[in-house]
PDB file of N, CA and C in Angstrom:
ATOM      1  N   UNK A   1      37.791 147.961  84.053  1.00  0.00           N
ATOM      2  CA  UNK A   1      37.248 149.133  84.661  1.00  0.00           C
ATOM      3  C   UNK A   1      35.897 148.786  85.280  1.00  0.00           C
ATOM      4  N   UNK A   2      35.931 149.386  86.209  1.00  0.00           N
ATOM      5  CA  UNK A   2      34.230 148.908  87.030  1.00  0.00           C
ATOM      6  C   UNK A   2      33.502 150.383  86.904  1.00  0.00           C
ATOM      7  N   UNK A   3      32.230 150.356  86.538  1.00  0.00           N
ATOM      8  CA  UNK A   3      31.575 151.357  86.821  1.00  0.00           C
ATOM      9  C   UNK A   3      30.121 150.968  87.095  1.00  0.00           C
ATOM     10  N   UNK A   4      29.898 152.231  87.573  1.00  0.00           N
ATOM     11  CA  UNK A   4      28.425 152.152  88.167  1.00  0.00           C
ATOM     12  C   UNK A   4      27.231 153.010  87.309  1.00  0.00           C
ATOM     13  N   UNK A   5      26.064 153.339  87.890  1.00  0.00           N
ATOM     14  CA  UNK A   5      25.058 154.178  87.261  1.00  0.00           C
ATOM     15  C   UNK A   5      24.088 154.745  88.588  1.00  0.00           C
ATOM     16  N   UNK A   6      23.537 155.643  87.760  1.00  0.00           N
ATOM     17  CA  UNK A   6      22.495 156.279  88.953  1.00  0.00           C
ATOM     18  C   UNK A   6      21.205 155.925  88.493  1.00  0.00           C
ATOM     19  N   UNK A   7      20.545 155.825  89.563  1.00  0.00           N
ATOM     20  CA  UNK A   7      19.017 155.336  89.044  1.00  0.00           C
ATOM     21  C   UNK A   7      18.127 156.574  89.310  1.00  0.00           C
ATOM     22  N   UNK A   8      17.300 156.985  89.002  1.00  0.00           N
ATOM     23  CA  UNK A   8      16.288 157.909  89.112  1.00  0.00           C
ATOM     24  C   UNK A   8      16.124 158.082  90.164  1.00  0.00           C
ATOM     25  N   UNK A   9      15.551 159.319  90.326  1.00  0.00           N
ATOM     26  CA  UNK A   9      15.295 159.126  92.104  1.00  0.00           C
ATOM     27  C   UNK A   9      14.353 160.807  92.106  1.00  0.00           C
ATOM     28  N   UNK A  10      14.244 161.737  90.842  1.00  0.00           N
ATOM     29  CA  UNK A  10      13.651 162.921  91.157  1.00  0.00           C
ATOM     30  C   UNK A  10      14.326 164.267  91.313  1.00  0.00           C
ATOM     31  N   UNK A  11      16.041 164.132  91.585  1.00  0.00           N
ATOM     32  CA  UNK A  11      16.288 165.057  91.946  1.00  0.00           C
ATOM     33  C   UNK A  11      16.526 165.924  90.797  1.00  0.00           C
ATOM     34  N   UNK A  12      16.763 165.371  89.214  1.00  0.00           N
ATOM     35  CA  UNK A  12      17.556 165.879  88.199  1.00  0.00           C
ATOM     36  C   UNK A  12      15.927 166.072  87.384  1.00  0.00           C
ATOM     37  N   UNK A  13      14.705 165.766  88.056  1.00  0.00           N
ATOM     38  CA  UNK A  13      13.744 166.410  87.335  1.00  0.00           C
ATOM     39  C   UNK A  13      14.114 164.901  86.487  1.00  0.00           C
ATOM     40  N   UNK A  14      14.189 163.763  86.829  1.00  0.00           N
ATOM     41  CA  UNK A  14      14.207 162.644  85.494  1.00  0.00           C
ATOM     42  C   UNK A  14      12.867 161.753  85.882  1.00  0.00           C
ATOM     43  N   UNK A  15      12.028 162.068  86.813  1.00  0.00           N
ATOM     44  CA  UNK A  15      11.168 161.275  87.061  1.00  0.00           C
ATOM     45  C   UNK A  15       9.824 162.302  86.347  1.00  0.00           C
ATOM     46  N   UNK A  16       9.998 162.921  85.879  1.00  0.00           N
ATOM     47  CA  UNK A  16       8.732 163.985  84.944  1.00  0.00           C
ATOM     48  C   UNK A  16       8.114 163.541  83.959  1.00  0.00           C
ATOM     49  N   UNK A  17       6.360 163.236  83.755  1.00  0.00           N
ATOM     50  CA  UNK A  17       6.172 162.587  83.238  1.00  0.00           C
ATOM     51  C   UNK A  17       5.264 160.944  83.210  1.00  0.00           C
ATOM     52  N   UNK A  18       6.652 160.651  84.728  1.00  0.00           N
ATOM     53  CA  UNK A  18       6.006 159.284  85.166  1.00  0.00           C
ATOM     54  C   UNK A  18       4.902 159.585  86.028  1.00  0.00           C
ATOM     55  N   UNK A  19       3.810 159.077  85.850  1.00  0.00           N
ATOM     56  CA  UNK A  19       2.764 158.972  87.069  1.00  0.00           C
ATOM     57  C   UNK A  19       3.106 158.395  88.391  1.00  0.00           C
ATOM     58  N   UNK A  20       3.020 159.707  89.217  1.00  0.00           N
ATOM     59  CA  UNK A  20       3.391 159.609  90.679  1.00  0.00           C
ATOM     60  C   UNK A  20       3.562 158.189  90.862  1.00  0.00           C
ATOM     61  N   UNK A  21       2.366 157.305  90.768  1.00  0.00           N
ATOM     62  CA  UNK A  21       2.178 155.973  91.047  1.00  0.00           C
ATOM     63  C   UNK A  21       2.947 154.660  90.231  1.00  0.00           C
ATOM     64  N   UNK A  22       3.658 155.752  89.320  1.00  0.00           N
ATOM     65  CA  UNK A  22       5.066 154.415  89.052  1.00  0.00           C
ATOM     66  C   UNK A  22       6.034 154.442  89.206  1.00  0.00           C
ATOM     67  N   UNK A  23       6.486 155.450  89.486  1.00  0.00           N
ATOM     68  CA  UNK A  23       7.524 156.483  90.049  1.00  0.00           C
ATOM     69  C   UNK A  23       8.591 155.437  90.813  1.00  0.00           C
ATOM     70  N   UNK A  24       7.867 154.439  91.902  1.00  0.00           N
ATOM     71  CA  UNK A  24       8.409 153.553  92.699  1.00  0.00           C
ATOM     72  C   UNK A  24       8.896 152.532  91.775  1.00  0.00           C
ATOM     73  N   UNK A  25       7.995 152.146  91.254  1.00  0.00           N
ATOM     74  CA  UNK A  25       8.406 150.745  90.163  1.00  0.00           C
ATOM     75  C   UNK A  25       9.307 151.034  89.665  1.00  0.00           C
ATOM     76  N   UNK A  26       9.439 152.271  88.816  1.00  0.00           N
ATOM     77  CA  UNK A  26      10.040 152.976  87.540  1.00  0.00           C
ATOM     78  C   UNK A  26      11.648 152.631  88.672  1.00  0.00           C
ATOM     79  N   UNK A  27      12.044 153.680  89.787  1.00  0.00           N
ATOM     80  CA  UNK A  27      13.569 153.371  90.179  1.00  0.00           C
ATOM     81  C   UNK A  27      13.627 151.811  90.147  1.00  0.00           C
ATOM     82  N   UNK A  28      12.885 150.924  90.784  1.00  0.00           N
ATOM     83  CA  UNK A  28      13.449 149.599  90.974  1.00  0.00           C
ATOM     84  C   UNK A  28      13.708 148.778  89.865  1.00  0.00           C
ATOM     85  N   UNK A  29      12.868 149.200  89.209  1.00  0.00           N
ATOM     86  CA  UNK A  29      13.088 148.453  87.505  1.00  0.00           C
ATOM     87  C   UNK A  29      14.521 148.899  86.820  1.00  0.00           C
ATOM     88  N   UNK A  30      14.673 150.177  86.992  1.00  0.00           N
ATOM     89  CA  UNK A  30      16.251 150.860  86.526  1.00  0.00           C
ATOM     90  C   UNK A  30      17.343 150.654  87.323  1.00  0.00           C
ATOM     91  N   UNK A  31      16.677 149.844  88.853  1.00  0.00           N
ATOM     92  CA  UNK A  31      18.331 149.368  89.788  1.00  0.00           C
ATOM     93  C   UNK A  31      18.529 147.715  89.180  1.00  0.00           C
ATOM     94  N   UNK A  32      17.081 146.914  88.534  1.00  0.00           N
ATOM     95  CA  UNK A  32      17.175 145.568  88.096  1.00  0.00           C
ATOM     96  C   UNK A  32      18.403 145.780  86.946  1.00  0.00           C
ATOM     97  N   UNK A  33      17.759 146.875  86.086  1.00  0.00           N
ATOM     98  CA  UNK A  33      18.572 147.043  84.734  1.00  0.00           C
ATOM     99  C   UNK A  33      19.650 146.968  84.790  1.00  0.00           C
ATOM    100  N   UNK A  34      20.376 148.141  85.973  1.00  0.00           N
ATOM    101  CA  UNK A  34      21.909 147.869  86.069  1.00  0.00           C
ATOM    102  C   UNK A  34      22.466 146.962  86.824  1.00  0.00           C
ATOM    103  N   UNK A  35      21.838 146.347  87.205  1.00  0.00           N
ATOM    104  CA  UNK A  35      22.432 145.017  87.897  1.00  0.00           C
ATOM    105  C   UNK A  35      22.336 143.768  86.941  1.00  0.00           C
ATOM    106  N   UNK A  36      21.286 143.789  85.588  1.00  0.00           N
ATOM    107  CA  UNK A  36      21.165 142.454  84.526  1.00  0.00           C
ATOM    108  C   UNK A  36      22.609 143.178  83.635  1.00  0.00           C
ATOM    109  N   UNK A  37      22.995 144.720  83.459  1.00  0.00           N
ATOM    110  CA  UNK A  37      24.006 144.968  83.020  1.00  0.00           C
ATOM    111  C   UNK A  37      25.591 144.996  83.588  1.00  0.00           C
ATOM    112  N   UNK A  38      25.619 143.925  84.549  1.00  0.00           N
ATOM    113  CA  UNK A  38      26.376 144.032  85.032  1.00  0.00           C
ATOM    114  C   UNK A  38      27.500 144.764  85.990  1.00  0.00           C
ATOM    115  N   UNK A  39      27.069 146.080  85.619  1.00  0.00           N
ATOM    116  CA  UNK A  39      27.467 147.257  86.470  1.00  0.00           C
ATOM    117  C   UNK A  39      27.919 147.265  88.031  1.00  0.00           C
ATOM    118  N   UNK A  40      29.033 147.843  88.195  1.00  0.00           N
ATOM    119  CA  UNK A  40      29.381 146.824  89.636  1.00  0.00           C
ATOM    120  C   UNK A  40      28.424 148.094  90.450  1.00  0.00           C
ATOM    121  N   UNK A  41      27.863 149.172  90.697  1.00  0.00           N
ATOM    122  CA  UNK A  41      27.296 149.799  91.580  1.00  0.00           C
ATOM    123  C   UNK A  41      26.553 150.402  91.007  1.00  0.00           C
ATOM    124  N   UNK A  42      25.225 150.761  92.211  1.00  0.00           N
ATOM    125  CA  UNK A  42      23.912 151.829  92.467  1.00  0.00           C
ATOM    126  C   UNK A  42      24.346 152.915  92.766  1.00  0.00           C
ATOM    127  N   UNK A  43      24.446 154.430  92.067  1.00  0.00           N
ATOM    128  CA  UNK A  43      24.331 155.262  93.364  1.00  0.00           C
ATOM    129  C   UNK A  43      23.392 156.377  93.160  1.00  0.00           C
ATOM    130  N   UNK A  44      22.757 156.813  94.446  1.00  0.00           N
ATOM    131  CA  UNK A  44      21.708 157.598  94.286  1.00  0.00           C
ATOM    132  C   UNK A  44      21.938 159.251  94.965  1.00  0.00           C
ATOM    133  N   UNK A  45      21.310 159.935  95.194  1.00  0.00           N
ATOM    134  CA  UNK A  45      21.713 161.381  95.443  1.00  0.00           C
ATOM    135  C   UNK A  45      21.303 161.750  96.989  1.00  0.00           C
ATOM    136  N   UNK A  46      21.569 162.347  97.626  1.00  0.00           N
ATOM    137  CA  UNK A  46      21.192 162.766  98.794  1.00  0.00           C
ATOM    138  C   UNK A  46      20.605 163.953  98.619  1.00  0.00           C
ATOM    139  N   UNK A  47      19.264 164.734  98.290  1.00  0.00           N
ATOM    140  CA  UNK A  47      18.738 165.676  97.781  1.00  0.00           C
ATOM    141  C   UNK A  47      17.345 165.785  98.166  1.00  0.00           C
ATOM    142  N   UNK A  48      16.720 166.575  98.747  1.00  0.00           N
ATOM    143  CA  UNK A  48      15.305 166.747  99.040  1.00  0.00           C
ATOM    144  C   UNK A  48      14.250 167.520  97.771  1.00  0.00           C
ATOM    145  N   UNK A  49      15.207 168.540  96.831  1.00  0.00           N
ATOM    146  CA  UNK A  49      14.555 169.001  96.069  1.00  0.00           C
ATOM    147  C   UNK A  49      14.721 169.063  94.711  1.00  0.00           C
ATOM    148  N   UNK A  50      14.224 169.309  93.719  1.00  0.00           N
ATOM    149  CA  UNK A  50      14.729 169.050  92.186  1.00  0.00           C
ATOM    150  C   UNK A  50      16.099 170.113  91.963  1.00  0.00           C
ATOM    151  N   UNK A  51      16.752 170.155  91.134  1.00  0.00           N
ATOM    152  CA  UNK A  51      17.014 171.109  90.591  1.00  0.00           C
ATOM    153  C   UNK A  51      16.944 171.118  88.839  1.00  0.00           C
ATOM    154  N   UNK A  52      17.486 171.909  87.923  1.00  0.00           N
ATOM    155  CA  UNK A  52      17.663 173.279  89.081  1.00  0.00           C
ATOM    156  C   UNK A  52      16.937 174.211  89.381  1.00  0.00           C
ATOM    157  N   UNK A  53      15.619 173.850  89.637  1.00  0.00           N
ATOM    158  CA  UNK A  53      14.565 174.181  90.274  1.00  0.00           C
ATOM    159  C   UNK A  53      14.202 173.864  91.238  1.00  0.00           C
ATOM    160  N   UNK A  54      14.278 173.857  92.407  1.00  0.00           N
ATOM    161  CA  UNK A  54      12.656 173.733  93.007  1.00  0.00           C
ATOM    162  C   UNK A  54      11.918 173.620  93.008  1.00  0.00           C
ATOM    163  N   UNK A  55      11.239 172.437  93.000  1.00  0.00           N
ATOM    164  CA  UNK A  55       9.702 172.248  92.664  1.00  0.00           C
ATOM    165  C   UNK A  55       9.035 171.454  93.591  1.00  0.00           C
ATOM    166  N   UNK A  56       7.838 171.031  93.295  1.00  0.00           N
ATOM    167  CA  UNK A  56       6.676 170.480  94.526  1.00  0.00           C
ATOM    168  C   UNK A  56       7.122 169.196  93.947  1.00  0.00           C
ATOM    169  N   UNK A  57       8.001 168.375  92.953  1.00  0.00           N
ATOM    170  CA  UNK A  57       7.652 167.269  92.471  1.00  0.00           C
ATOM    171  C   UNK A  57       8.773 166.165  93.446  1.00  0.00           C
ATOM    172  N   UNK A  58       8.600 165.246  93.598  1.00  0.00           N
ATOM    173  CA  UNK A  58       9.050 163.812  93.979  1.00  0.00           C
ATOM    174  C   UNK A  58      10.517 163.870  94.211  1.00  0.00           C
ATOM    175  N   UNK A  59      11.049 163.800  95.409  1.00  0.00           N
ATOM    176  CA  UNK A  59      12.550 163.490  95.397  1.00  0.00           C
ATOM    177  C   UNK A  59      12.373 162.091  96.417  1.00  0.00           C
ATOM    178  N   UNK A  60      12.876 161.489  95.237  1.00  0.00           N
ATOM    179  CA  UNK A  60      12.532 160.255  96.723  1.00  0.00           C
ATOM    180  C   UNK A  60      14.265 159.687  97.773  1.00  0.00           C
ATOM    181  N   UNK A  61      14.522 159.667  98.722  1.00  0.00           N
ATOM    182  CA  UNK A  61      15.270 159.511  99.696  1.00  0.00           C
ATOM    183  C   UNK A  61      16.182 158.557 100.013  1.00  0.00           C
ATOM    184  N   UNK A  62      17.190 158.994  99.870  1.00  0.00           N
ATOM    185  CA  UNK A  62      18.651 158.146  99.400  1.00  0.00           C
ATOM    186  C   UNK A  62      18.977 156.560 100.199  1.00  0.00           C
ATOM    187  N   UNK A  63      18.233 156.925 101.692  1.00  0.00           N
ATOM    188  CA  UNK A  63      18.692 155.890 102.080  1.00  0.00           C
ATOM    189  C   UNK A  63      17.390 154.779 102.272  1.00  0.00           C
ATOM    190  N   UNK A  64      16.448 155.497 102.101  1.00  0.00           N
ATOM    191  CA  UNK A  64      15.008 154.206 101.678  1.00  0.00           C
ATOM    192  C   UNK A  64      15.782 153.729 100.311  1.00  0.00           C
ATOM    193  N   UNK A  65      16.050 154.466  99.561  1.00  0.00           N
ATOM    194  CA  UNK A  65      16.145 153.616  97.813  1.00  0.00           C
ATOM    195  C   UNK A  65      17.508 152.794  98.226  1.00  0.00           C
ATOM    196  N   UNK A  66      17.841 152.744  98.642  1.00  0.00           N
ATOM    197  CA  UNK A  66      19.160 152.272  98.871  1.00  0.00           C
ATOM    198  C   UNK A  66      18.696 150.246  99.572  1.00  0.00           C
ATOM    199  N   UNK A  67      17.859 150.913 100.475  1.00  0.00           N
ATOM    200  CA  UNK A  67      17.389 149.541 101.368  1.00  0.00           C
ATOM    201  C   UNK A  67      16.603 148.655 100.388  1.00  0.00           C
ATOM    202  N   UNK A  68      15.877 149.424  99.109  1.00  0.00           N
ATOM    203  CA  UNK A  68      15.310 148.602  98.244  1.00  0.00           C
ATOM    204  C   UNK A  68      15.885 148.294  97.041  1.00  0.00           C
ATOM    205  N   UNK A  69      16.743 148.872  96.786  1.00  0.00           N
ATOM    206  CA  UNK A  69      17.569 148.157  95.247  1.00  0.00           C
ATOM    207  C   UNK A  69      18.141 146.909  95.835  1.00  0.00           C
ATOM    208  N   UNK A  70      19.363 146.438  94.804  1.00  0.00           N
ATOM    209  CA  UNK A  70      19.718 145.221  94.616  1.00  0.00           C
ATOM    210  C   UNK A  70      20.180 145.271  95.843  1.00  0.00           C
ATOM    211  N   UNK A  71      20.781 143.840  96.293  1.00  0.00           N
ATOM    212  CA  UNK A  71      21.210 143.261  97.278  1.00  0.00           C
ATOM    213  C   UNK A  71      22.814 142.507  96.973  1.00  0.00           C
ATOM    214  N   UNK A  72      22.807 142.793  95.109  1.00  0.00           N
ATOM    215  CA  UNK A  72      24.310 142.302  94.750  1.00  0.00           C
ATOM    216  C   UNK A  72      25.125 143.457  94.573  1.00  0.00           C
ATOM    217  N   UNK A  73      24.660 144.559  94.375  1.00  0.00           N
ATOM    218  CA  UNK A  73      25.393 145.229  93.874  1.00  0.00           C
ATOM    219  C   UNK A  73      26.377 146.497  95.024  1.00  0.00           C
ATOM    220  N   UNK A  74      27.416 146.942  95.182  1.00  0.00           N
ATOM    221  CA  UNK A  74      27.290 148.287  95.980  1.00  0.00           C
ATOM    222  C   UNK A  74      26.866 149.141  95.667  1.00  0.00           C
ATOM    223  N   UNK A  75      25.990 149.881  96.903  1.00  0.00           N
ATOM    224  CA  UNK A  75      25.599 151.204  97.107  1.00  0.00           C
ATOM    225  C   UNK A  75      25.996 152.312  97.315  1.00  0.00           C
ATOM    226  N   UNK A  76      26.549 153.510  96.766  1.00  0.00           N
ATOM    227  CA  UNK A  76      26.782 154.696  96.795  1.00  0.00           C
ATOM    228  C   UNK A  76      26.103 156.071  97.333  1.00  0.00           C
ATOM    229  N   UNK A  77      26.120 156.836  98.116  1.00  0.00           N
ATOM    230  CA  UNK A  77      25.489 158.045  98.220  1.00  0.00           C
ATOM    231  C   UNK A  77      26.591 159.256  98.034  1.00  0.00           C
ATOM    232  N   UNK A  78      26.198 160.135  96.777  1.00  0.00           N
ATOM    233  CA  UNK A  78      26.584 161.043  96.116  1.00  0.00           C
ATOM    234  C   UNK A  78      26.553 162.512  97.073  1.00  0.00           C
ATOM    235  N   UNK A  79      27.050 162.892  97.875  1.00  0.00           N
ATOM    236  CA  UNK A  79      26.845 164.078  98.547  1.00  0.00           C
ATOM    237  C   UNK A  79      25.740 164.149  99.163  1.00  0.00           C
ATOM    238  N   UNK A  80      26.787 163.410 100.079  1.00  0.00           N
ATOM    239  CA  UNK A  80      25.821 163.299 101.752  1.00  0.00           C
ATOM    240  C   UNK A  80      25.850 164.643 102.512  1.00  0.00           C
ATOM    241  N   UNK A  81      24.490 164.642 102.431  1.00  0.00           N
ATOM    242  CA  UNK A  81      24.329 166.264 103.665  1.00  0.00           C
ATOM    243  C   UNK A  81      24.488 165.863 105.246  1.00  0.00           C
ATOM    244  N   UNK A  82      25.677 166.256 105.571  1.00  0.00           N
ATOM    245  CA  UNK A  82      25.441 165.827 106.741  1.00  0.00           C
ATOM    246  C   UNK A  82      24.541 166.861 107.679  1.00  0.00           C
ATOM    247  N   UNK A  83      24.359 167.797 107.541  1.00  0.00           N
ATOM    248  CA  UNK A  83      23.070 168.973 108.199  1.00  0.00           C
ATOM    249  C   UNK A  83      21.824 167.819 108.505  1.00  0.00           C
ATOM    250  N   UNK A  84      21.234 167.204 107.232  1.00  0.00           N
ATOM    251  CA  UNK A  84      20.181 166.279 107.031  1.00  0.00           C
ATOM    252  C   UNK A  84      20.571 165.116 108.130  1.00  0.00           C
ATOM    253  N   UNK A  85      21.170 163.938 107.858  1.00  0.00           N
ATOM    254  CA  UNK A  85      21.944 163.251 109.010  1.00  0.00           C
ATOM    255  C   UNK A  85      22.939 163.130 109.338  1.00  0.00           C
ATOM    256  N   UNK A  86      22.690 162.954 110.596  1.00  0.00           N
ATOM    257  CA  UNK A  86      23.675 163.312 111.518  1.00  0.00           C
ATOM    258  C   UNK A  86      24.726 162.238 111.349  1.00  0.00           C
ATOM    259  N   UNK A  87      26.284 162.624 111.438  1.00  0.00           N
ATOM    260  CA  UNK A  87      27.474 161.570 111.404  1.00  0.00           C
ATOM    261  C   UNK A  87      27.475 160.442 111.733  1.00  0.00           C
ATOM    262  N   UNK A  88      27.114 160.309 113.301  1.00  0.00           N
ATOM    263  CA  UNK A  88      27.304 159.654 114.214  1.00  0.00           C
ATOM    264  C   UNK A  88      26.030 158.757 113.663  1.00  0.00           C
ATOM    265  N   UNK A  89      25.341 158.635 112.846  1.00  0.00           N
ATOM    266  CA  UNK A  89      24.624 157.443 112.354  1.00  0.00           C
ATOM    267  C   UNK A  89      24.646 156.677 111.275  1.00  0.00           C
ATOM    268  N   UNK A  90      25.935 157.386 110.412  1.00  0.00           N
ATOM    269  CA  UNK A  90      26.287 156.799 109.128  1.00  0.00           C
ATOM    270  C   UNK A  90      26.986 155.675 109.805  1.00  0.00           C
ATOM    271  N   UNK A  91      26.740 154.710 108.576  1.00  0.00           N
ATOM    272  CA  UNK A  91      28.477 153.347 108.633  1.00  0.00           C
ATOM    273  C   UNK A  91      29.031 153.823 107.972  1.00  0.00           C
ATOM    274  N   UNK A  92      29.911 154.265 108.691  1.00  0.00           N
ATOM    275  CA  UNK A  92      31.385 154.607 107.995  1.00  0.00           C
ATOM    276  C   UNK A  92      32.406 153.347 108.465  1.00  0.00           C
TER     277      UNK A  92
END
């Protein structure tokens, strides 16, 4: 069986806590983790705001985190808004 994991990213309110200023480290360190665990994939959320609230706090952006995690592993995006981007610029 292959499975994957999600790394932090803000939207589930899992980055609360961390100081803004590790916030960055904190996802890349948790895309190292599942990649030293072997895990065949990353996937992260397509989401601008927490839930299930709304809040002023940190959602950081599916396809920047994407360009900076691993480079072995596949990448996933979990409910892509396409409203946000547009079709015609995904690889599909």
């Amino acid at each position: 069986m292959k499975i994957g994991a999600f790394v932090p990213q803000g939207w589930r309110m899992d980055l609360n806590g961390i100081p803004i200023e590790d916030q960055w480290n904190t996802i890349i360190k948790s895309g190292k983790n599942i990649e030293d665990l072997n895990y065949e994939s990353i996937w992260v959320y397509d989401h601008f705001h927490t839930v299930p609230k709304p809040t002023q706090d940190p959602t950081y952006e599916c396809w920047t985190l994407m360009s900076a995690l691993s480079q072995k592993l596949l990448k996933y995006v979990l409910v892509k808004c396409v409203h946000v981007t547009h079709i015609e610029i995904l690889p599909i």
